[in-house]
Protein backbone atom coordinates (compact mmCIF):
# COMPACT_ATOMS: atom_id res chain seq x y z
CA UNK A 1 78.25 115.39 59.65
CA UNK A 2 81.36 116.90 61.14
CA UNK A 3 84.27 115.12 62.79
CA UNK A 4 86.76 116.19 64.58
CA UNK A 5 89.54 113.94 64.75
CA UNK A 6 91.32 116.29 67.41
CA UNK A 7 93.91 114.50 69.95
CA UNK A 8 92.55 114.45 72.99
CA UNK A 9 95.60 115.37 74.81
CA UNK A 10 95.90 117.86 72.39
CA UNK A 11 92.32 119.26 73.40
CA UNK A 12 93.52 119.28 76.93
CA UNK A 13 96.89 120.64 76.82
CA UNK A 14 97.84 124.46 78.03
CA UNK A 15 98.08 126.70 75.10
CA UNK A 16 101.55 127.54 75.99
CA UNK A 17 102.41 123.85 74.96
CA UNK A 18 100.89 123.92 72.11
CA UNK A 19 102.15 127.11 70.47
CA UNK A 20 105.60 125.34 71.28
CA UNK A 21 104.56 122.47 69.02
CA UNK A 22 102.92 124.41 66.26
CA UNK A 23 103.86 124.04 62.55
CA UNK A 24 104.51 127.97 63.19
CA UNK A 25 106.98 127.70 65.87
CA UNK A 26 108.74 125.41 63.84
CA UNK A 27 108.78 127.82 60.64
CA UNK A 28 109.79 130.94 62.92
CA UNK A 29 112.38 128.69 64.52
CA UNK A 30 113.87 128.23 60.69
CA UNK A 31 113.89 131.97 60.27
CA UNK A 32 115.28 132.45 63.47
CA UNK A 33 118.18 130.33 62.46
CA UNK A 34 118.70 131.86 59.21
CA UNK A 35 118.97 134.80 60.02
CA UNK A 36 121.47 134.07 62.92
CA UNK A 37 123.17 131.72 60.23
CA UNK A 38 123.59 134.92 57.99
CA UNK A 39 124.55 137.48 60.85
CA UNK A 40 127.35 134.93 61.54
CA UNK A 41 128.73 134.13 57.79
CA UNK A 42 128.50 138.24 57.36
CA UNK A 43 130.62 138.84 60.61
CA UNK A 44 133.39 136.33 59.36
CA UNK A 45 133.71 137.69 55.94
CA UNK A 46 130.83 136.59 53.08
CA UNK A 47 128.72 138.86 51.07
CA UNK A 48 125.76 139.35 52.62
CA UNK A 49 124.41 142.97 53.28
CA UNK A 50 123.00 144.48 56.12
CA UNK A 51 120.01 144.99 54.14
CA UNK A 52 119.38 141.83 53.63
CA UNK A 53 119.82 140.71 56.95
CA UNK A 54 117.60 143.60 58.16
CA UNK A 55 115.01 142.69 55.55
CA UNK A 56 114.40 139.11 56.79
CA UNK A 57 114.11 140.51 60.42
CA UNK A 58 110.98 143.29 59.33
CA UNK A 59 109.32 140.45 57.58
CA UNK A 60 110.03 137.88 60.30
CA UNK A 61 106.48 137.25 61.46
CA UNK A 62 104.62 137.53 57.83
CA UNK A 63 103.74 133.66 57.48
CA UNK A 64 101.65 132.21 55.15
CA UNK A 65 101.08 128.31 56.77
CA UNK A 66 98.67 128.00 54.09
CA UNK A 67 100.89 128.66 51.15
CA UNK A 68 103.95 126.48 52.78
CA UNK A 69 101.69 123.80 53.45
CA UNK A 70 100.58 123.63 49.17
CA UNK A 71 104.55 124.18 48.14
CA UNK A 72 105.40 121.68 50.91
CA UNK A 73 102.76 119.06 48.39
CA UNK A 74 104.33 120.40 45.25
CA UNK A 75 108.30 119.76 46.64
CA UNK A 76 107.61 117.01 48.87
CA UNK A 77 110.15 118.69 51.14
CA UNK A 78 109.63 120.65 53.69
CA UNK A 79 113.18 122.95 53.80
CA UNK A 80 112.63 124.45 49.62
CA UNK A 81 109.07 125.32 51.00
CA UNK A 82 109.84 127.41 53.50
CA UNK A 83 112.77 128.73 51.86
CA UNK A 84 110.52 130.09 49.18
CA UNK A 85 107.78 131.55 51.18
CA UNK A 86 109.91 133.40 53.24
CA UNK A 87 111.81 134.76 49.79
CA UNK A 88 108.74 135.82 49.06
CA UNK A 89 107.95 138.08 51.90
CA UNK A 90 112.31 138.56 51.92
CA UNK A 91 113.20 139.12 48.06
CA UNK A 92 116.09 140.51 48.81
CA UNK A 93 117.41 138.39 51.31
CA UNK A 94 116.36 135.14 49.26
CA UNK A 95 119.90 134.45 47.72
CA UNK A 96 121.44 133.95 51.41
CA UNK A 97 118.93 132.58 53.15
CA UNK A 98 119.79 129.08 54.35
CA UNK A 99 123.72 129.48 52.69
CA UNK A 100 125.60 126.55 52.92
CA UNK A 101 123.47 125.02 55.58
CA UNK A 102 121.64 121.34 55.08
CA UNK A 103 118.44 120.59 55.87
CA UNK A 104 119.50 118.85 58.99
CA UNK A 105 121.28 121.92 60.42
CA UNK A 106 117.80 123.60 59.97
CA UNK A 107 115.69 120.70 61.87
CA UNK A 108 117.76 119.41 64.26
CA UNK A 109 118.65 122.61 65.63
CA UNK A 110 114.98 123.33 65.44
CA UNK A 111 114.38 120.33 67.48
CA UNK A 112 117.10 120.92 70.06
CA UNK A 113 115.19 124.30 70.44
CA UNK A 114 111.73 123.77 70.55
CA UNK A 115 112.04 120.50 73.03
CA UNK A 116 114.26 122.40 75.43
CA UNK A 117 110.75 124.66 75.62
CA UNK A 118 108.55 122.43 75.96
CA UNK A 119 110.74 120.20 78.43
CA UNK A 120 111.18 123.52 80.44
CA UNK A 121 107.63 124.30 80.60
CA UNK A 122 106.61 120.81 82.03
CA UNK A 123 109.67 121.17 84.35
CA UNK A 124 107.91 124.55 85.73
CA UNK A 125 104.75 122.95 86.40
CA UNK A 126 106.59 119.94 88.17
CA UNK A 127 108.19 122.50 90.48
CA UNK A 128 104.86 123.98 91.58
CA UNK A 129 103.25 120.35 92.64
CA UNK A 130 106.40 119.63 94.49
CA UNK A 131 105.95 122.53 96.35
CA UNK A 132 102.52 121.69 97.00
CA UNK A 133 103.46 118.37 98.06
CA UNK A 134 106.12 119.55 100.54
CA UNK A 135 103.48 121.87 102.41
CA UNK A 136 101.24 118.63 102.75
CA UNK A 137 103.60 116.58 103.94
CA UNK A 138 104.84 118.81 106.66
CA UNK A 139 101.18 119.63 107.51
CA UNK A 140 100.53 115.82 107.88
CA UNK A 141 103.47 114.49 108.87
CA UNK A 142 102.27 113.82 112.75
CA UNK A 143 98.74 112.16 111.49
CA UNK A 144 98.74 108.09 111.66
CA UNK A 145 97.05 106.10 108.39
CA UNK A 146 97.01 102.74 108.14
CA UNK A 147 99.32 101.28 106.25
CA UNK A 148 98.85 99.42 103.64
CA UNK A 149 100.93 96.59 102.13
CA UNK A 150 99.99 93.73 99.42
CA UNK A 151 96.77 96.01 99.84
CA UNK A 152 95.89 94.30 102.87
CA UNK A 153 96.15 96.43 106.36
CA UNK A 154 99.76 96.78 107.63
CA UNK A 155 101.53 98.83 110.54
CA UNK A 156 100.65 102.30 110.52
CA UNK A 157 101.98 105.12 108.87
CA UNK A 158 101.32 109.23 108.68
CA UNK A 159 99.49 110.90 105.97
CA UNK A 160 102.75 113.27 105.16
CA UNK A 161 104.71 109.79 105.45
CA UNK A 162 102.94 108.43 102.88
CA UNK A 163 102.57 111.48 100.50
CA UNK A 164 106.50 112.16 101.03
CA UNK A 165 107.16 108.86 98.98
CA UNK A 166 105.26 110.50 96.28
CA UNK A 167 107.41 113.61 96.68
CA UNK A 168 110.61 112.04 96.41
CA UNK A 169 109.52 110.51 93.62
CA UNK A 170 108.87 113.78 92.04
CA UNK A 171 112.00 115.04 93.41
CA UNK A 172 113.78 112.49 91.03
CA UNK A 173 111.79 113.05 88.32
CA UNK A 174 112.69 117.33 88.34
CA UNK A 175 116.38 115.72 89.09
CA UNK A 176 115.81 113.66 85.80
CA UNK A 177 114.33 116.28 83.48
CA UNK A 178 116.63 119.16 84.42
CA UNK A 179 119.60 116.50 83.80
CA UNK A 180 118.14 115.77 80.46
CA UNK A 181 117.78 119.34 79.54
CA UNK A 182 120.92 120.49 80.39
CA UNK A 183 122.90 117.68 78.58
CA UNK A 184 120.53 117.88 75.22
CA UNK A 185 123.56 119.73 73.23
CA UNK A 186 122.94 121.62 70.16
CA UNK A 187 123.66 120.32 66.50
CA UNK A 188 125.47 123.43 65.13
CA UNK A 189 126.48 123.66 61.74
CA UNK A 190 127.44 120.25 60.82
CA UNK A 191 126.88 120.06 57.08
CA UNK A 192 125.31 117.42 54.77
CA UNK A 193 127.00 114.55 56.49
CA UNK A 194 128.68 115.63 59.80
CA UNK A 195 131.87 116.99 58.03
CA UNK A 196 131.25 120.75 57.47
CA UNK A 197 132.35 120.31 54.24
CA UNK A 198 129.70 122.66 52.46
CA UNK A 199 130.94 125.41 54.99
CA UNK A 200 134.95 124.48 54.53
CA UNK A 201 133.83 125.72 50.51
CA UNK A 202 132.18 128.64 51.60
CA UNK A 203 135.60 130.14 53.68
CA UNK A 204 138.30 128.31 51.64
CA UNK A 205 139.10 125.22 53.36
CA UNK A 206 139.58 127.77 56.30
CA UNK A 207 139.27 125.04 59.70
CA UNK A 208 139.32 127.86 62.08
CA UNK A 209 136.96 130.04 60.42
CA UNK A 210 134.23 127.31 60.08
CA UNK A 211 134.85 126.55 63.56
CA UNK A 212 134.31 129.75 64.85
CA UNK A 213 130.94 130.20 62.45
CA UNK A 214 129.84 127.35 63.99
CA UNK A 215 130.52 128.77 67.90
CA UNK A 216 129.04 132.58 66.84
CA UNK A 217 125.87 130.62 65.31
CA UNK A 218 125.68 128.41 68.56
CA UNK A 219 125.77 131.11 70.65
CA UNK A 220 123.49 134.14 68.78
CA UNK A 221 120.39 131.11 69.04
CA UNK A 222 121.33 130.84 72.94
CA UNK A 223 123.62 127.72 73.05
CA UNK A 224 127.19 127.60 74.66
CA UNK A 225 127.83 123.51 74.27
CA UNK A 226 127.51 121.82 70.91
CA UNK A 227 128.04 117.99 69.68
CA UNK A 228 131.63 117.59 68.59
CA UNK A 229 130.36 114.95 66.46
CA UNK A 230 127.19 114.34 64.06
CA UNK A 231 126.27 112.73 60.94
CA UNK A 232 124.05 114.26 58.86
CA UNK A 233 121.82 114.22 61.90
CA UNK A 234 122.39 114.55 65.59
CA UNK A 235 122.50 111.58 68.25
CA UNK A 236 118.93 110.66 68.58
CA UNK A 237 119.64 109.85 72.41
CA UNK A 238 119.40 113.19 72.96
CA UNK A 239 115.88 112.76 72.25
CA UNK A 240 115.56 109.24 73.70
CA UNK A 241 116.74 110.36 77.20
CA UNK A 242 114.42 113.64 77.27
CA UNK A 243 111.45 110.96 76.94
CA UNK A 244 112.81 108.93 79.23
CA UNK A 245 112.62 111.47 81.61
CA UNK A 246 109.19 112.66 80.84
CA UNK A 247 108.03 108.65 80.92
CA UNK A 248 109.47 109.01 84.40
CA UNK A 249 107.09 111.69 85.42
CA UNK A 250 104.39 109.16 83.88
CA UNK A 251 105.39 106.46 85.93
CA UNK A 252 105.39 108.99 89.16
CA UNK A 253 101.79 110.48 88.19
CA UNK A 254 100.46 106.87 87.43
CA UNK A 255 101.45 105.56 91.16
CA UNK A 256 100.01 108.99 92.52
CA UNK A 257 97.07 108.82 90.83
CA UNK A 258 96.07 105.17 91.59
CA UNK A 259 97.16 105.54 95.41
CA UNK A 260 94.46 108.79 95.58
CA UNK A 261 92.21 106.37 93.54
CA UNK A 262 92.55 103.67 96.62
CA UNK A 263 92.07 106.09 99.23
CA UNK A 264 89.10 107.55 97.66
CA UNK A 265 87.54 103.80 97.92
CA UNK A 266 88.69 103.97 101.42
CA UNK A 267 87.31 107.26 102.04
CA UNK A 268 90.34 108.59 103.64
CA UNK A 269 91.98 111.31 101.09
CA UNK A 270 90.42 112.82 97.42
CA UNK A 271 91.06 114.96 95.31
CA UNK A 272 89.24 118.44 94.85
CA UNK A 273 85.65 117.56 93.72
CA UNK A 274 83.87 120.70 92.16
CA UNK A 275 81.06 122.39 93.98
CA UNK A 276 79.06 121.89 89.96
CA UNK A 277 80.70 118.47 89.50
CA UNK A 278 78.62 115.83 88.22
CA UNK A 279 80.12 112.16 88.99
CA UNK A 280 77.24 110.19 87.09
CA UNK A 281 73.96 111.01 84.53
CA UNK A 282 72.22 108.31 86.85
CA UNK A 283 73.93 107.89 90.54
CA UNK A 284 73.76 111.53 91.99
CA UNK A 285 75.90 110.28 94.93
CA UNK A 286 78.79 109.94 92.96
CA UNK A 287 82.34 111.32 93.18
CA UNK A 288 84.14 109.99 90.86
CA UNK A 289 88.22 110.67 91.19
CA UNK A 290 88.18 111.93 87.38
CA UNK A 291 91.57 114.17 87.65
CA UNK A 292 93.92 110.85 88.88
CA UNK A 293 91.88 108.88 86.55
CA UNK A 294 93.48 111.40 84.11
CA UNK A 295 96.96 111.00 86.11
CA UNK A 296 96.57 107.20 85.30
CA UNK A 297 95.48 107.48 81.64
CA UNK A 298 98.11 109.87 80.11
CA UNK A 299 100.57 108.00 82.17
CA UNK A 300 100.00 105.32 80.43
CA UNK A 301 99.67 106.94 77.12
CA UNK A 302 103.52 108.18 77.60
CA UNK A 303 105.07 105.02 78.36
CA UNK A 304 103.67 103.10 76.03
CA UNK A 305 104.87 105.43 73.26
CA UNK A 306 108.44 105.85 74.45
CA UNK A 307 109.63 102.55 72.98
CA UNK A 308 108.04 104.13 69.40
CA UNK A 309 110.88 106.68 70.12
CA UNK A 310 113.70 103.78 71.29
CA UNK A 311 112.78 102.51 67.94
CA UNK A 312 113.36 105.59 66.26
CA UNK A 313 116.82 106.01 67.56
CA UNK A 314 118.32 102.19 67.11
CA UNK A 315 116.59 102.51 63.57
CA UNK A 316 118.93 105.31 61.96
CA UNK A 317 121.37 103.80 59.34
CA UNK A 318 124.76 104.72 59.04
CA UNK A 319 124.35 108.60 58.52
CA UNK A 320 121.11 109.36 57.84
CA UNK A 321 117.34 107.65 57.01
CA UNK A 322 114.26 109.28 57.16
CA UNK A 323 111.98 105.65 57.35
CA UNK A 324 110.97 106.58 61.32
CA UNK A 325 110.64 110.04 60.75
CA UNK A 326 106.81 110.22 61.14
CA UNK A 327 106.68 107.95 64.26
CA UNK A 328 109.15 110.26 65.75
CA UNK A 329 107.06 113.10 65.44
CA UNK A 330 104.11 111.55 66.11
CA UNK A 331 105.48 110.31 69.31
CA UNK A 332 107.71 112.97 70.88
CA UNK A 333 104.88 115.59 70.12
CA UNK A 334 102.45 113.58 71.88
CA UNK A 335 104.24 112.72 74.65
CA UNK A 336 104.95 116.55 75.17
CA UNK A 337 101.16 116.97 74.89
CA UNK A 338 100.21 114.00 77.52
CA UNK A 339 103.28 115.06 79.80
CA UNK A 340 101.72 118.41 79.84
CA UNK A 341 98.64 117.49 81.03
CA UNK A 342 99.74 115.53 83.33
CA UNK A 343 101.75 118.54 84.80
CA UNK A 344 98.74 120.62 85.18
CA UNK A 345 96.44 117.52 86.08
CA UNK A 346 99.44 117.55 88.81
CA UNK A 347 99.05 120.44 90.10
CA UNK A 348 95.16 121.03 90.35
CA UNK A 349 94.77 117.74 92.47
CA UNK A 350 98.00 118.23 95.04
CA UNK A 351 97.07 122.07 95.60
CA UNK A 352 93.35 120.87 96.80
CA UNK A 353 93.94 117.43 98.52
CA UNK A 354 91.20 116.36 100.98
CA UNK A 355 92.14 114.51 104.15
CA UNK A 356 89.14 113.04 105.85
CA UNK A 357 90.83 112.90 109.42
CA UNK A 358 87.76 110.77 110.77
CA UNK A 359 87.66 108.61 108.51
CA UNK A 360 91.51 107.63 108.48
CA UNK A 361 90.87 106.97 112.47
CA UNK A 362 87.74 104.64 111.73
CA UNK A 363 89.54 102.88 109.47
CA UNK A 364 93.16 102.59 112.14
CA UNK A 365 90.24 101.38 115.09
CA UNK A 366 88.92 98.80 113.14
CA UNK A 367 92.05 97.01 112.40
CA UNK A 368 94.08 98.19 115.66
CA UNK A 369 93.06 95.19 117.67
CA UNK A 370 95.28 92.67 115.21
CA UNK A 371 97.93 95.64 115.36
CA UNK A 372 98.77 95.28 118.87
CA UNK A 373 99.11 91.53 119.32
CA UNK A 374 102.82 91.69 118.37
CA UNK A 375 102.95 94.23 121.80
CA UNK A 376 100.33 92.53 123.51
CA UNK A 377 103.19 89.30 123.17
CA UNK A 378 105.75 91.47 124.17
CA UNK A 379 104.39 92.97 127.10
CA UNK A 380 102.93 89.27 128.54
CA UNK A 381 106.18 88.10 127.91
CA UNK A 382 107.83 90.29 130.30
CA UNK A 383 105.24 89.68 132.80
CA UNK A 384 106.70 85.91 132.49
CA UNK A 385 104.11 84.54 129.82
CA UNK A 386 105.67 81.98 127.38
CA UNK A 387 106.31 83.78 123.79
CA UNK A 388 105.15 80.76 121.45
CA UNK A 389 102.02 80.27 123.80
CA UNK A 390 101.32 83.89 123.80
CA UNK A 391 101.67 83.93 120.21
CA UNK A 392 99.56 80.31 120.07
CA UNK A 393 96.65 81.90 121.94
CA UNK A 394 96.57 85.44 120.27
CA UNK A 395 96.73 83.71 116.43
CA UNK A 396 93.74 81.69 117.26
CA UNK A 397 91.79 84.41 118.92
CA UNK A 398 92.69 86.70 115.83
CA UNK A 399 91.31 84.08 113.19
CA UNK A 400 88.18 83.35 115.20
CA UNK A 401 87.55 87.48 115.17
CA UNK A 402 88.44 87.50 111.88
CA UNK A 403 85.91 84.98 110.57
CA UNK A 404 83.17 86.83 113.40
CA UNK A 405 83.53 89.90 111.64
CA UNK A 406 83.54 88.64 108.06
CA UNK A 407 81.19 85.98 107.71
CA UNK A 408 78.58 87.71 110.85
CA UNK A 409 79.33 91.12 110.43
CA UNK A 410 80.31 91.15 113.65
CA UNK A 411 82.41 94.09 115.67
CA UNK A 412 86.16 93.69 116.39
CA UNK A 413 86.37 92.34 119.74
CA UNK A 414 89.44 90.86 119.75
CA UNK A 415 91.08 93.44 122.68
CA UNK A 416 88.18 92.04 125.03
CA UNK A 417 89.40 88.77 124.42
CA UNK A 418 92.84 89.16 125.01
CA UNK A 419 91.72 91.07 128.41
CA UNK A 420 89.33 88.08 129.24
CA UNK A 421 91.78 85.88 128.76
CA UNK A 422 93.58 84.19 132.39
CA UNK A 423 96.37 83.27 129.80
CA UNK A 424 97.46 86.80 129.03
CA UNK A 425 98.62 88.48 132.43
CA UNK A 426 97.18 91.96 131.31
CA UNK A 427 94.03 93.87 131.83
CA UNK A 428 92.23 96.15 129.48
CA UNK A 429 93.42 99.47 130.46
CA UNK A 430 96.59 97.62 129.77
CA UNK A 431 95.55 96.88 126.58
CA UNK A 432 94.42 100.51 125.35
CA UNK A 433 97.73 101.58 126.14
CA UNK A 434 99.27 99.97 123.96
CA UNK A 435 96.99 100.83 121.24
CA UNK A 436 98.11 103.89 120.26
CA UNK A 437 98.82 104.65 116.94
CA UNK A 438 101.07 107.17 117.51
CA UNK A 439 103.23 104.53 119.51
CA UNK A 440 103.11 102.39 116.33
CA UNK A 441 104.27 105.19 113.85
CA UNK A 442 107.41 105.19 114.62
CA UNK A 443 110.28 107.52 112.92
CA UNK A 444 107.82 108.84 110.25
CA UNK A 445 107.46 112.49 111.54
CA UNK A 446 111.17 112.98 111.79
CA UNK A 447 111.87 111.44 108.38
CA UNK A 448 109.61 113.80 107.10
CA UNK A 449 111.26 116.98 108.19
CA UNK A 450 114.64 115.07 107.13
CA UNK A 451 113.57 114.26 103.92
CA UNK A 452 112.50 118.03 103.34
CA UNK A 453 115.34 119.59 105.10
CA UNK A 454 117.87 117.45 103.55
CA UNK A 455 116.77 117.02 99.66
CA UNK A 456 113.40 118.57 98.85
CA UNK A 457 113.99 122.70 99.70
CA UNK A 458 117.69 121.77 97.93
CA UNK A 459 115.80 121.43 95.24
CA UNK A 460 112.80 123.86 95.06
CA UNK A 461 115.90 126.68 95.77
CA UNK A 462 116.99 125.53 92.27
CA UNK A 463 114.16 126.31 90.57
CA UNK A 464 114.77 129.69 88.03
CA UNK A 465 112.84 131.42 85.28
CA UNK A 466 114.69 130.22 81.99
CA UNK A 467 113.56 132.65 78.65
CA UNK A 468 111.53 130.89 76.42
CA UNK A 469 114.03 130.00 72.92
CA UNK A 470 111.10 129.76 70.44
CA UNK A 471 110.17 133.03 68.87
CA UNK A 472 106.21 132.67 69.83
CA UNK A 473 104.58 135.75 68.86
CA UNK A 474 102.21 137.03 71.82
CA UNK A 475 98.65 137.26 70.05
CA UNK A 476 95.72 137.60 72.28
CA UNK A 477 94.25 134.14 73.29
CA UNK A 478 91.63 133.38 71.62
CA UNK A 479 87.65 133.03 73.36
């Protein structure tokens, strides 16, 4: 029997993401940096040809995973092992490749580059939902829904009203993300222990010189700001906060997803159910809300791994240990993988939300009766009524309706009560004016508009196309 152990989020991912994460993209990221490692020792004065340089640039993309992955068992190491394969295809270039660097100048830089990607590409995708979600709430901005608080029915909102707090949410989190990105600084060359000491040998205890090798190789891999100070490794809060920002888009998703999920129950709003679907092998009515089930899974998957990746960070000792180096793969590739999903989860379910108009009105009619009474008070009171008998009278009618039309099954007919009532000094056309719901929605349509005016097209305007760092090659997908 065969099993296949495959992560699920992996399964589900966009291929994009996952040639970001690939044990190739990390190999071709090491070339990448030696070679702009020996472009930059060559331009400041050290023996390397151009031959050589040119050699490791025609052989760039001959990998052999296979063979790195059996000298990565015989060193135990992954840096010799990829060293020597590449010298392989690179003979002449082997003397120079990786000069003076550490192993930590190769992976953390490698890091710095290949999670700027794969931050980037979630960002993207965030962008588009947003953009979704501003259309929707503009669309139903004007359109009353019951509100909801505690669960239980509250004063009315609007559709858009209620989506918009999911938008700003989302707003934050692109806020959040692009923050994190832009402030994740790059290593540079640093050396075996933060002091550039190998590189102060290479150009003669020359300050300036290694300074401006480390500047030229900053800035030939794409990077303008570096860390003034490492150890052997970088700050792992660089890492930390990019999580934190991507757990942030979990905790977004995860409220999203289970609000749809309510509504669904409700029958007021779903997501897009396919015309093939298939919501149970036994109950052929069903419609089960699988895509913000999904929202609510990997959600959860995210944020419970980001203290995993806390614990990576507080656990580094004095300059350098390796004891939480698995975890820290483990979970910052996975989180990548779930926050991925959950970006194009995102955008499937916001570009085909279904509003269910007549449903959203049954559901305002059947509780507008106990909506009113605050106005019905009101209004009696300024036709001389007494407030605390109005409000006497009108709780004890409500609880005697509401036990009617629980325990009997009875219909809401609290309104005729209140306009049968010699008490209350109005009559039932009265009544029905008050009742609405557009008198009981308030602000909400012009907070809308504010909200997208004022912070969400602010922010869409700053979306931009940013080139992809990793050196992915462009093979044909596969069927």
């Amino acid at each position: 029997m065969k099993y296949n152990f495959e992560s699920l989020v992996k399964k589900y991912s966009s291929r994009e993401m996952q040639q970001i994460l690939s044990d190739e993209n990390q190999y071709l990221i090491y070339r990448k940096i030696w070679i702009a490692l020996a472009e930059a020792e060559q331009e400041l004065g050290l023996n390397i040809t151009d031959e050589q340089i040119q050699e490791m640039k025609d052989h760039f993309y001959e990998i052999d995973m296979d063979l790195i992955y059996k000298l990565e068992k015989k060193y135990l190491y992954i840096t010799p092992a990829a060293i020597e394969q590449f010298g392989m295809v690179a003979p002449k270039a082997k003397p120079i490749i990786h000069l003076g660097a550490t192993t930590n100048d190769l992976w953390d830089n490698t890091n710095t580059i290949y999670m700027k990607d794969a931050a980037q590409l979630v960002l993207s995708k965030m962008y588009t939902s947003a953009a979704n979600l501003r259309d929707f709430v503009l669309k139903y901005k004007d359109m009353p829904i019951l509100g909801r608080t505690r669960l239980q029915a509250a004063q009315p909102v609007t559709v858009g009203k209620r989506a918009s707090v999911w938008l700003q949410d989302l707003i934050l989190d692109i806020q959040g993300l692009q923050k994190a990105i832009d402030g994740f600084y790059f290593r540079g060359l640093k050396g075996a222990t933060g002091t550039q000491a190998s590189f102060m040998e290479l150009f003669d205890d020359d300050s300036a010189t290694v300074e401006e090798l480390d500047r030229r190789f900053s800035e030939k891999l794409g990077f303008t700001e570096r860390l003034p100070i490492t150890s052997q490794i970088y700050t792992r809060k660089l890492e930390s906060r990019l999580m934190s920002a991507l757990a942030g888009f979990g905790e977004t998703c995860q409220k999203f997803g289970n609000d749809m999920r309510i509504m669904a129950m409700l029958k007021e709003m779903e997501e897009p159910f396919g015309k093939d679907q298939v919501g149970s092998s036994t109950m052929a009515f069903k419609r089960n809300p699988v895509l913000t089930e999904d929202l609510a899974a990997y959600s959860r998957f995210i944020i419970t791994l980001l203290p995993a990746v806390y614990q990576a960070t507080g656990q580094e000792l004095l300059e350098q240990t390796c004891d939480n180096l698995a975890i820290r793969i483990l979970a910052i590739s996975n989180i990548f993988l779930a926050a991925d999903v959950l970006a194009e989860t995102l955008i499937r379910v916001t570009d085909g939300l279904v509003v269910y108009e007549k449903m959203i009105r049954r559901n305002i009619n059947e509780e507008l009766p106990f909506l009113i009474t605050e106005n019905v008070i009101m209004e009696a009171c300024k036709k001389g009524g007494d407030r605390q008998v109005m409000h006497h009278l009108i709780r004890d009618m409500s609880m005697e309706t509401i036990q009617r039309v629980r325990n009997e099954g009875l219909d809401n007919d609290l309104l005729q009560k209140m306009a049968d009532s010699p008490e209350i000094p109005l009559s039932m056309e009265e009544i029905m004016e008050l009742s609405d719901p557009i008198k009981f929605i308030g602000r909400a349509p012009e907070q809308v508009e504010h909200f997208v005016k004022t912070m969400v097209d602010p922010v869409l305007s700053q979306k931009k196309t940013v080139p992809m760092l990793s050196p992915i090659r462009n093979d044909p997908e596969p069927d």
